[in-house]
Protein backbone atom coordinates (compact mmCIF):
# COMPACT_ATOMS: atom_id res chain seq x y z
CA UNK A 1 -45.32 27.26 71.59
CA UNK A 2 -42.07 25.35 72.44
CA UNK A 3 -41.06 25.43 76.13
CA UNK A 4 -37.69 27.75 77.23
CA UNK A 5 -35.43 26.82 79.41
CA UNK A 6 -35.16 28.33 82.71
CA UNK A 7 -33.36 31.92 82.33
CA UNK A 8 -29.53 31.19 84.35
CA UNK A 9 -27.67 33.60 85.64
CA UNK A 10 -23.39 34.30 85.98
CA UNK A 11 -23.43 31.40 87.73
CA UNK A 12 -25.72 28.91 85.62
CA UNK A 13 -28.15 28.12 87.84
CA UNK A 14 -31.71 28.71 87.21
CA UNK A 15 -34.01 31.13 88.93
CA UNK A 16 -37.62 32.42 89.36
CA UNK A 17 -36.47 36.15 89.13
CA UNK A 18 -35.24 35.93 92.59
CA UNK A 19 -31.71 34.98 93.52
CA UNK A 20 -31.31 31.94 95.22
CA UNK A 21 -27.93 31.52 97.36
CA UNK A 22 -26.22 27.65 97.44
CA UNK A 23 -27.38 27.26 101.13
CA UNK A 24 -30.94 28.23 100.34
CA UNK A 25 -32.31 24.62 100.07
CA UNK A 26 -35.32 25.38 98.40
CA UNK A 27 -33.59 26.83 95.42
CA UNK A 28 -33.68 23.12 93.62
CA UNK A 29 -37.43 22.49 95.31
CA UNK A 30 -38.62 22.83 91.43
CA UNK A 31 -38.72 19.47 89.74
CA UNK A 32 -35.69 19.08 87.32
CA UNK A 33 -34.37 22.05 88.64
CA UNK A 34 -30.92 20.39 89.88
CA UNK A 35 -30.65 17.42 87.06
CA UNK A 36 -30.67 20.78 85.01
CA UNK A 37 -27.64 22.56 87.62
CA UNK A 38 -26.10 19.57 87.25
CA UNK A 39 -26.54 18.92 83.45
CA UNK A 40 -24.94 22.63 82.51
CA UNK A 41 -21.73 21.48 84.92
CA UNK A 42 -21.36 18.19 82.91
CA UNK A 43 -19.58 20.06 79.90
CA UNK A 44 -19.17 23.76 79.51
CA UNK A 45 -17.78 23.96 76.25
CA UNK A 46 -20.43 22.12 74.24
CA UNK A 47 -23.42 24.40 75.95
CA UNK A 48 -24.84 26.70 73.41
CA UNK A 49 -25.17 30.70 74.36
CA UNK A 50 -28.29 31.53 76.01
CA UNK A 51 -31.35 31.55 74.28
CA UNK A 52 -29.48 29.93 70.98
CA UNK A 53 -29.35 26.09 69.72
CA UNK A 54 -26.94 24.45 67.16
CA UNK A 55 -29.11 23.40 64.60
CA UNK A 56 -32.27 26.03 64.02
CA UNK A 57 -34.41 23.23 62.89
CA UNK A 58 -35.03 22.56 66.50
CA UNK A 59 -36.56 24.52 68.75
CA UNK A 60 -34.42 24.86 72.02
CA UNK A 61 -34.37 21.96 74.49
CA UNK A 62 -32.60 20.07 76.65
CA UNK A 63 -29.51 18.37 74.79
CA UNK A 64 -29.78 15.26 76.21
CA UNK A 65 -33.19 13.65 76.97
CA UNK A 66 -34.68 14.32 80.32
CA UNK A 67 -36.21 12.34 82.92
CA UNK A 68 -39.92 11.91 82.63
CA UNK A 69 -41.36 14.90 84.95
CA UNK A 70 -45.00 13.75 87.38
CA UNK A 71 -47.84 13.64 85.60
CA UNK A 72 -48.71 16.68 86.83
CA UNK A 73 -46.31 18.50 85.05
CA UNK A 74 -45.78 17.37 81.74
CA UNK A 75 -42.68 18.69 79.93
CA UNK A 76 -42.89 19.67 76.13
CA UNK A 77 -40.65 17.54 74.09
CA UNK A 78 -38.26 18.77 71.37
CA UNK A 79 -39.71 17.94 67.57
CA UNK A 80 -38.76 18.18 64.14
CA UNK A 81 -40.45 21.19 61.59
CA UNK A 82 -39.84 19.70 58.10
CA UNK A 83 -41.53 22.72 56.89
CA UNK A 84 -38.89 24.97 58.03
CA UNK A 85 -36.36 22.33 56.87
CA UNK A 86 -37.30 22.79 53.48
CA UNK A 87 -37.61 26.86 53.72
CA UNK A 88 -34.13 27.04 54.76
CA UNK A 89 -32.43 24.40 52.47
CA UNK A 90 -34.68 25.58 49.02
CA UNK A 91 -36.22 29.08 49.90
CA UNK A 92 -39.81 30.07 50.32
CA UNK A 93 -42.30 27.74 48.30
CA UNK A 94 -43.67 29.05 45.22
CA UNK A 95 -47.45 28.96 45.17
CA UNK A 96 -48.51 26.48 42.51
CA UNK A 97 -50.66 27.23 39.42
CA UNK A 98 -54.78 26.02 40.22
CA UNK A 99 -55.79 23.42 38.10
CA UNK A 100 -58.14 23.38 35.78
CA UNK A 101 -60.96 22.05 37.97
CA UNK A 102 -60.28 24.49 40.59
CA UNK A 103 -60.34 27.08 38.17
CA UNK A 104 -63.68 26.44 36.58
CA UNK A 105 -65.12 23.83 39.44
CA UNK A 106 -68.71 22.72 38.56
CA UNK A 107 -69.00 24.68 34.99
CA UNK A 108 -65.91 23.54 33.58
CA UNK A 109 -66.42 22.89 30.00
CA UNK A 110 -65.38 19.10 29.19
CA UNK A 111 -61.86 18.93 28.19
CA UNK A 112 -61.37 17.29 24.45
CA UNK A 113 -60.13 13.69 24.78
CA UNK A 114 -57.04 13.79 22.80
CA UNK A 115 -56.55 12.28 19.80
CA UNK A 116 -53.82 9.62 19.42
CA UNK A 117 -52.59 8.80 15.50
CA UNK A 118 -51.67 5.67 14.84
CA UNK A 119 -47.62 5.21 13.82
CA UNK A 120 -47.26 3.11 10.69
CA UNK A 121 -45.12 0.27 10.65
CA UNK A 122 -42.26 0.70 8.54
CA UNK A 123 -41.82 -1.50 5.57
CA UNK A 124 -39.34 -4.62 6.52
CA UNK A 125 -37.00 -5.48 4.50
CA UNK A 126 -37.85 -9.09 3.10
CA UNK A 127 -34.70 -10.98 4.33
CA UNK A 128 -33.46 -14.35 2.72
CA UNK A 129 -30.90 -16.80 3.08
CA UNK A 130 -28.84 -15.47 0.12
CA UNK A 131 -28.62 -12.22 0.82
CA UNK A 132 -28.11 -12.44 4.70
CA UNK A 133 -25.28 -14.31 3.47
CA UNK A 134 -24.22 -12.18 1.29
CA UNK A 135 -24.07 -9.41 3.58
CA UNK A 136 -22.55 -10.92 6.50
CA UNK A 137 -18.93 -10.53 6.71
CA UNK A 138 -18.35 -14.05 6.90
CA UNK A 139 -21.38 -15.09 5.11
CA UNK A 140 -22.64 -16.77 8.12
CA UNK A 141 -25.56 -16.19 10.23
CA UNK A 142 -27.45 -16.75 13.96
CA UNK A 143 -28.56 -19.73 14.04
CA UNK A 144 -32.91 -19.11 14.75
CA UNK A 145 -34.71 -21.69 16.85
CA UNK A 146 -37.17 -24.00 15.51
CA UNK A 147 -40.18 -24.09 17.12
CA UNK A 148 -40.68 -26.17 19.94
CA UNK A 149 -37.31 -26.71 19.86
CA UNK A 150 -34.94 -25.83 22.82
CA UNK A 151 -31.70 -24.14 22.36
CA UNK A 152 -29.86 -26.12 25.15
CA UNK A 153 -28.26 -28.85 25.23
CA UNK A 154 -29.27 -32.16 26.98
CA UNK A 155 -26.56 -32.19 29.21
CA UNK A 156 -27.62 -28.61 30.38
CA UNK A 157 -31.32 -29.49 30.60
CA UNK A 158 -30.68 -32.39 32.92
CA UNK A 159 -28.04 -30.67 35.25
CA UNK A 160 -31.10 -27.76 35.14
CA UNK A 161 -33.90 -31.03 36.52
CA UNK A 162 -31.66 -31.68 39.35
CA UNK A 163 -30.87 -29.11 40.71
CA UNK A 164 -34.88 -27.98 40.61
CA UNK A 165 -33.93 -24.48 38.54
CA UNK A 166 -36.86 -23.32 36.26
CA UNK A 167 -36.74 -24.15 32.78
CA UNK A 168 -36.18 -21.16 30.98
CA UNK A 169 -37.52 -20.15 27.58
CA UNK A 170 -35.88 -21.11 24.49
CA UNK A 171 -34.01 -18.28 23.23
CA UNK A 172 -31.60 -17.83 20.42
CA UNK A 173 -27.91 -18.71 21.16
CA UNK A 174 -25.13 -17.02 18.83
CA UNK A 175 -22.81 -19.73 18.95
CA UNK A 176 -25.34 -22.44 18.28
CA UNK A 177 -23.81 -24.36 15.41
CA UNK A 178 -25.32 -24.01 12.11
CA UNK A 179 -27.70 -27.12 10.58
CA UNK A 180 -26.32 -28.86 7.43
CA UNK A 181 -28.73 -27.11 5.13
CA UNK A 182 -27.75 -23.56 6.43
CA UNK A 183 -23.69 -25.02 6.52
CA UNK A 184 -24.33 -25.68 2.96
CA UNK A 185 -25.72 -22.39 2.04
CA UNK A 186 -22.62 -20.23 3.73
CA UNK A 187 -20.42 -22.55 2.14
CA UNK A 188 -21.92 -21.83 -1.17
CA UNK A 189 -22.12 -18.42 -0.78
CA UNK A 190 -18.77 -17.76 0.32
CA UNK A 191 -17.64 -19.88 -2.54
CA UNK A 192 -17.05 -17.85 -6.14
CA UNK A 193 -19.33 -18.94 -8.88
CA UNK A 194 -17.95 -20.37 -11.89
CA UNK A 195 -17.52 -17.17 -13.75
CA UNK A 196 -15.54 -15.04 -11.15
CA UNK A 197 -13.56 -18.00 -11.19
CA UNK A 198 -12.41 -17.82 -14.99
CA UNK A 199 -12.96 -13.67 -14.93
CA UNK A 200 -10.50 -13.79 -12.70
CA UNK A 201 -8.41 -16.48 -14.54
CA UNK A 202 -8.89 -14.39 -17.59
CA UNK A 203 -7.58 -11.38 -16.41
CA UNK A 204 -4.73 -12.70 -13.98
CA UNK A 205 -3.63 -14.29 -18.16
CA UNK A 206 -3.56 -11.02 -19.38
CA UNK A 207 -1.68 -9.23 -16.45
CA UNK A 208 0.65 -12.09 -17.05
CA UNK A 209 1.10 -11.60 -20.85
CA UNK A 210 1.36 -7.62 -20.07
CA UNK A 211 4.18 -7.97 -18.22
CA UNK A 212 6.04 -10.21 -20.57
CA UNK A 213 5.44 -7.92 -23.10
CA UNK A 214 6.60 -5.48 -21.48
CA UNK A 215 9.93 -7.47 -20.46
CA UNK A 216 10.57 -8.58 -23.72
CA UNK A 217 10.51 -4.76 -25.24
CA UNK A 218 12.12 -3.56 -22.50
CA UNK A 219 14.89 -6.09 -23.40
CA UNK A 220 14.99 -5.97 -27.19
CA UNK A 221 14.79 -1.97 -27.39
CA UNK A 222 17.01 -1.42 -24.55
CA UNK A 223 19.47 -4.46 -23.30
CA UNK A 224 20.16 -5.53 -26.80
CA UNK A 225 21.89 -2.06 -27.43
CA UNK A 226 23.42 -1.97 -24.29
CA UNK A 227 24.67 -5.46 -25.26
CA UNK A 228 25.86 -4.92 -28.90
CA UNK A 229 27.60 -2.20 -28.06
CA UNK A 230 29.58 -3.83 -25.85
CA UNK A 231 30.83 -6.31 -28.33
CA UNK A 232 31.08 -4.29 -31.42
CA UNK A 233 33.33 -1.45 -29.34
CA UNK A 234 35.19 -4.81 -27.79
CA UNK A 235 35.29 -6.07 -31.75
CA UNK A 236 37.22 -2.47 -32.95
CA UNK A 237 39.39 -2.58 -29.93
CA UNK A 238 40.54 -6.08 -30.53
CA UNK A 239 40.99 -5.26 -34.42
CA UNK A 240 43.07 -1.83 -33.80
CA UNK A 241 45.45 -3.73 -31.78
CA UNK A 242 45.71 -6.63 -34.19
CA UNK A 243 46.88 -4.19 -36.93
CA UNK A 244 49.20 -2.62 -34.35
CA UNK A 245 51.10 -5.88 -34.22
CA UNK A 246 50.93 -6.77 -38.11
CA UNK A 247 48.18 -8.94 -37.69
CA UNK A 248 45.22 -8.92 -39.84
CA UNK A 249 46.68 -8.44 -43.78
CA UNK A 250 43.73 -8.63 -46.74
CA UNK A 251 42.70 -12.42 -47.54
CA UNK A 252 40.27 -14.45 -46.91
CA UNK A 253 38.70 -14.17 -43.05
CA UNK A 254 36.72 -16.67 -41.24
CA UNK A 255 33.31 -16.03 -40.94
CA UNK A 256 32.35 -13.58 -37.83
CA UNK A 257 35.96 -12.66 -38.42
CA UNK A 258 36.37 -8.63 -38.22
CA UNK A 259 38.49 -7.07 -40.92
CA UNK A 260 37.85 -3.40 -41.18
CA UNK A 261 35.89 -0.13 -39.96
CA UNK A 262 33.22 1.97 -41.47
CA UNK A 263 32.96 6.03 -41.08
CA UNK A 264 29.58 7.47 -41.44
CA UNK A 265 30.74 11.06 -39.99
CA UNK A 266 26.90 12.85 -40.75
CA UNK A 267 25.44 10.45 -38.24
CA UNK A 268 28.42 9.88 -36.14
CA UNK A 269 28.70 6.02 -36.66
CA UNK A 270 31.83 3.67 -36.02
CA UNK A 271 31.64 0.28 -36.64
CA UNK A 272 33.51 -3.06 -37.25
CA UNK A 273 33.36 -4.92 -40.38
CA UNK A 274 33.07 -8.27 -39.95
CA UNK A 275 33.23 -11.61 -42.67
CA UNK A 276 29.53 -12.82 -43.39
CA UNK A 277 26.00 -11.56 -42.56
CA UNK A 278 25.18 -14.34 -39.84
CA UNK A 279 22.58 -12.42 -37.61
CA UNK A 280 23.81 -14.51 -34.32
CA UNK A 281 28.31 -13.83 -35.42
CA UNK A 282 27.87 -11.05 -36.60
CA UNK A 283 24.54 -8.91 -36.88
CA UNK A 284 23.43 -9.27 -33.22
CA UNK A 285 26.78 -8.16 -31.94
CA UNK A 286 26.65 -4.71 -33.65
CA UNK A 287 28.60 -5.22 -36.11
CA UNK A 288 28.38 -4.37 -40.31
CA UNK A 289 28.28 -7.86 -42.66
CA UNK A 290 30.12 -8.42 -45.68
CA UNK A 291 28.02 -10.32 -48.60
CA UNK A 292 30.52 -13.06 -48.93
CA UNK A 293 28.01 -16.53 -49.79
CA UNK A 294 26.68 -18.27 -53.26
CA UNK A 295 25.07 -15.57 -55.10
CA UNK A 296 25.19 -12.22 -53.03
CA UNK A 297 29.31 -12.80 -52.63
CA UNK A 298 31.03 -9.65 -53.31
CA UNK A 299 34.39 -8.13 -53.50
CA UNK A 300 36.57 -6.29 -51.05
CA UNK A 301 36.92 -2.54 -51.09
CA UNK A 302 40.91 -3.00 -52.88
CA UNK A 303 39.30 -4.70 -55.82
CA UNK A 304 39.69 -2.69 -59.33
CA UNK A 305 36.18 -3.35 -59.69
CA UNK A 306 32.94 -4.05 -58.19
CA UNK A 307 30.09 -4.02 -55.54
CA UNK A 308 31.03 -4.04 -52.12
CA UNK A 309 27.39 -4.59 -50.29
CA UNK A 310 27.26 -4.99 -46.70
CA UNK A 311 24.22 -5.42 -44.61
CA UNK A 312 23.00 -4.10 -40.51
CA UNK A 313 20.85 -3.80 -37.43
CA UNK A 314 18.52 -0.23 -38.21
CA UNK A 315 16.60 -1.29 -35.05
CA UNK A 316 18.15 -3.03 -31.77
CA UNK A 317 21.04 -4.83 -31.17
CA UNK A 318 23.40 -1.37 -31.76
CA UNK A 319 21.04 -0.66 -35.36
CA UNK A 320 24.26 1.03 -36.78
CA UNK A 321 22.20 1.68 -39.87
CA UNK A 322 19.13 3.35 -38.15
CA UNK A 323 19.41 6.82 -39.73
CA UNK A 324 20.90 5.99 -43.13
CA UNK A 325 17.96 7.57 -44.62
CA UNK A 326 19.28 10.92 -43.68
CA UNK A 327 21.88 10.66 -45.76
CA UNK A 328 22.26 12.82 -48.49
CA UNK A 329 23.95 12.67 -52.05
CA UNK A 330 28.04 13.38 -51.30
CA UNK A 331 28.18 12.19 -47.98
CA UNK A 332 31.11 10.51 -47.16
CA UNK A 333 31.16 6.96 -46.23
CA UNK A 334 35.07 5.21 -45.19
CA UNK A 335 36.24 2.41 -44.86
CA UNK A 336 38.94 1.96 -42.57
CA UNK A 337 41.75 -0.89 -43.45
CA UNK A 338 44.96 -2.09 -41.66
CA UNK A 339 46.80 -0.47 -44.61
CA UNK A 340 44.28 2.20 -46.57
CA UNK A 341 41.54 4.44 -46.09
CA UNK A 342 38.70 4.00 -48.70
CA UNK A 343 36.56 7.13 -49.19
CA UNK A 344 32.96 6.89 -50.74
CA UNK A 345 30.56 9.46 -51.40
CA UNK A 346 26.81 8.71 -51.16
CA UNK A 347 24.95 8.50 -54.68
CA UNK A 348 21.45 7.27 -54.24
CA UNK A 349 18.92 5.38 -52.47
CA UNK A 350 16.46 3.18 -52.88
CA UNK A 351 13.95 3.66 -50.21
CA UNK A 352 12.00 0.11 -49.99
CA UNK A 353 12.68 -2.80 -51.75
CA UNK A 354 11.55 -6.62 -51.61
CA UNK A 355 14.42 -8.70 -49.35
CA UNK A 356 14.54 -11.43 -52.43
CA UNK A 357 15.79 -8.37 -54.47
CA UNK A 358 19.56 -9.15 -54.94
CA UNK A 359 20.26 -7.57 -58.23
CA UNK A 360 20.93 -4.06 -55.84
CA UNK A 361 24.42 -5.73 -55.04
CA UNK A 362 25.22 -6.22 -58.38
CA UNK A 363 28.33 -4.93 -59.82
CA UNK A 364 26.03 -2.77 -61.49
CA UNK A 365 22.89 -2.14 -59.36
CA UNK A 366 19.98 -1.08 -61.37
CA UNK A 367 18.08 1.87 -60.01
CA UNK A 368 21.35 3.45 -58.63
CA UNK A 369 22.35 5.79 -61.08
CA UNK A 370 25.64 3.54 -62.30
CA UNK A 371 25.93 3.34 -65.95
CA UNK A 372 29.05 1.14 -65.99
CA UNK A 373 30.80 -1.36 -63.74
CA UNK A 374 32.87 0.76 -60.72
CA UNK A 375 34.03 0.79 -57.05
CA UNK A 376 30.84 0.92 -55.63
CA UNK A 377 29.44 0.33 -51.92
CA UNK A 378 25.74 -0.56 -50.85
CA UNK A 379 24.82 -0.46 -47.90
CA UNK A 380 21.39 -2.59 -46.80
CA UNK A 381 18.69 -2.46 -44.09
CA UNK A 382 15.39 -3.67 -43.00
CA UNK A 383 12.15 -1.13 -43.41
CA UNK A 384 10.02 0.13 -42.20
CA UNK A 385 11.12 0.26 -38.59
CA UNK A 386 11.16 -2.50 -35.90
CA UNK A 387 10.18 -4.56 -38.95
CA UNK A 388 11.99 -6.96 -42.03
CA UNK A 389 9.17 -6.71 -44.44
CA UNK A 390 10.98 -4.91 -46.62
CA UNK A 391 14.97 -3.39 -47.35
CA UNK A 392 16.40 -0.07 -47.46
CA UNK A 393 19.37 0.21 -50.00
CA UNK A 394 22.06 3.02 -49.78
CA UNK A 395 24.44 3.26 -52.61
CA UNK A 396 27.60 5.34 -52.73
CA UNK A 397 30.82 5.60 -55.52
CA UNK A 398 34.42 5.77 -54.54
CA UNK A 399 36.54 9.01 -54.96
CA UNK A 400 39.55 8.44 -52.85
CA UNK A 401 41.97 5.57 -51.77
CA UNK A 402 44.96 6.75 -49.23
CA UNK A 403 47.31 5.08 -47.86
CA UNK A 404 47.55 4.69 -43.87
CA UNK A 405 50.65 6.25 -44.03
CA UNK A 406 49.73 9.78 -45.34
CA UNK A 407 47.04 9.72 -42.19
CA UNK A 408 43.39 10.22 -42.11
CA UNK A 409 41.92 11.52 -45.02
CA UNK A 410 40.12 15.12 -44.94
CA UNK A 411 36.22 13.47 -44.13
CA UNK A 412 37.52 11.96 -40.77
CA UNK A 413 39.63 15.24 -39.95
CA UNK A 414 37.25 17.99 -40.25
């Protein structure tokens, strides 16, 4: 049991049951009775109610300690209860569970030993120089100690001596630098072998070549068009205004010299006639050339008689004579003069031919249908397409010559 305080009445001060008055001098005779008067006047406000302490983990008491009573009368001192320290912060303790000894003391049966399997080691990887290399991102690895060998360097092992530090044990140091041997093996593995080296030539030569390819048929099937059309349209506009000043009368022309226009109305062609069958004058520029040399010379459409053969592009630069194949027998074909209009109707055609084959601009071309010697026209082109290996010949007969002055005849007006 913890010792009480002395009960105190209205006035604080303590008492034996009786009343003592303040000039009853043998009111403090108690020991401690008026350090304990005097105590309770020090500070009011911080003196707990009666019978009631700030903390309840100790039992009441004086706040402050006391002096030491006689021997005597020994005083109780205040004292800590961790038991009930623990009740009130966590709650009543739970009993705990026996054990197994206290459950079965002396005839306990003996508990199994337990069995402990041993983990197998997992396979590791077998690990060389190539392929750590390899797999690196930089085909470089740590550095690993020799034996016996420390990682440090001198100058670090003697500052270590003299100052008396503890060596330490050798232990592996990323940035070490790498021996020549292991220099020697990065290099070579980030190196590429011999045959990446010319795979990759190889194909880099073929990437190249695509693209050329494809810039050269890009420009032959495409630009060249664009081209020749420019300069045969530039050609006919230069040659209508020529005959619009009285320039350009029949005679002889200069090679690459224009002198007339061609009508094909089915397939909706216009095109200058120019003097000679150069491929750079004439041909390339998208223009139609007159046989006018040694043995394939022929006559002009105002001759009485004859073959007049003239030769173009069916593929790239402006192929004027692409679709001559879909002509059909009676088909007009005119040629436009500064002073006439000559009409021709298509005959026949020859579908493939050899290129030495020069009898089809004969006055009278075999294989055409013509009996006798005429106004004729022949027209002639490579085949098959995007090829020269072999010619394409058109013929076609004269049924009308008119006069510029009458106007256009009736297969340019309808």
């Amino acid at each position: 049991m913890t010792a009480l305080r002395p009960e105190r009445d209205s006035s604080g001060l303590p008492h034996d049951g009786q009343y003592a008055s303040h000039g009853d001098p043998g009111a403090f005779e108690e020991p401690g009775a008026f350090e304990a008067a005097v105590d309770h006047l020090a500070d009011p406000l911080t003196d707990p109610l009666p019978g009631q302490h700030p903390s309840p983990w100790f039992r009441s008491g004086p706040a402050e300690p006391e002096p030491q009573p006689q021997a005597e009368q020994p005083q109780e001192q205040e004292w800590y209860d961790p038991e009930g320290y623990a009740r009130d912060w966590y709650g009543e303790r739970q009993p705990q569970e026996p054990t197994y000894e206290e459950l079965y003391g002396a005839y306990a049966p003996q508990r199994p030993a337990p069995v402990y399997e041993p983990i197998p080691d997992a396979p590791q990887p077998q690990i060389d120089d190539e392929t750590v290399g390899l797999r690196t991102a930089d085909t470089r690895r740590i550095a690993e100690p020799e034996p016996g060998r420390p990682t440090e360097g001198r100058a670090a092992r003697r500052k270590a001596a003299k100052k008396g530090a503890p060596q330490q044990p050798a232990t592996v140091d990323s940035a070490a630098p790498l021996s020549r041997l292991e220099a020697r093996r990065a290099e070579r593995a980030r190196r590429p072998s011999a045959g990446a080296v010319v795979s990759r030539g190889i194909g880099e030569l073929f990437i190249t070549v695509g693209v050329l390819m494809l810039l050269f048929v890009t420009y032959q099937l495409w630009w060249t068009n664009i081209r020749a059309h420019q300069q045969a349209n530039g050609a006919a506009h230069d040659l209508q205004e020529e005959w619009a000043k009285g320039k350009g009368k029949p005679g002889a022309f200069e090679p690459g010299q224009g002198f007339a226009l061609m009508h094909i109305p089915r397939l909706d062609v216009v095109v200058p006639i120019a003097e000679g069958i150069d491929k750079s004058k004439v041909l390339d520029r998208g223009m139609v050339g007159h046989y006018n040399e040694g043995g394939t010379k022929t006559p002009m459409p105002d001759a009485k008689k004859g073959n007049f053969a003239v030769a173009g592009h069916r593929n790239t630069h402006g192929e004027p004579f692409r679709y001559i194949n879909r002509l059909e027998p009676g088909d007009p074909i005119v040629v436009e003069t500064q002073d006439k209009y000559y009409v021709y109707k298509m005959a026949s055609i020859l579908p493939q031919t050899s290129p030495g084959n020069t009898s089809v601009i004969g006055p009278v071309p075999p294989g055409s249908g013509f009996t006798k010697a005429g106004r004729y026209i022949t027209l002639t082109t490579c085949t098959p397409e995007f090829t020269s290996k072999y010619r394409m010949i058109v013929w076609g007969k004269m049924v009308e010559e008119r006069p510029r002055s009458k106007g256009k005849p009736s297969a340019l007006v309808n």
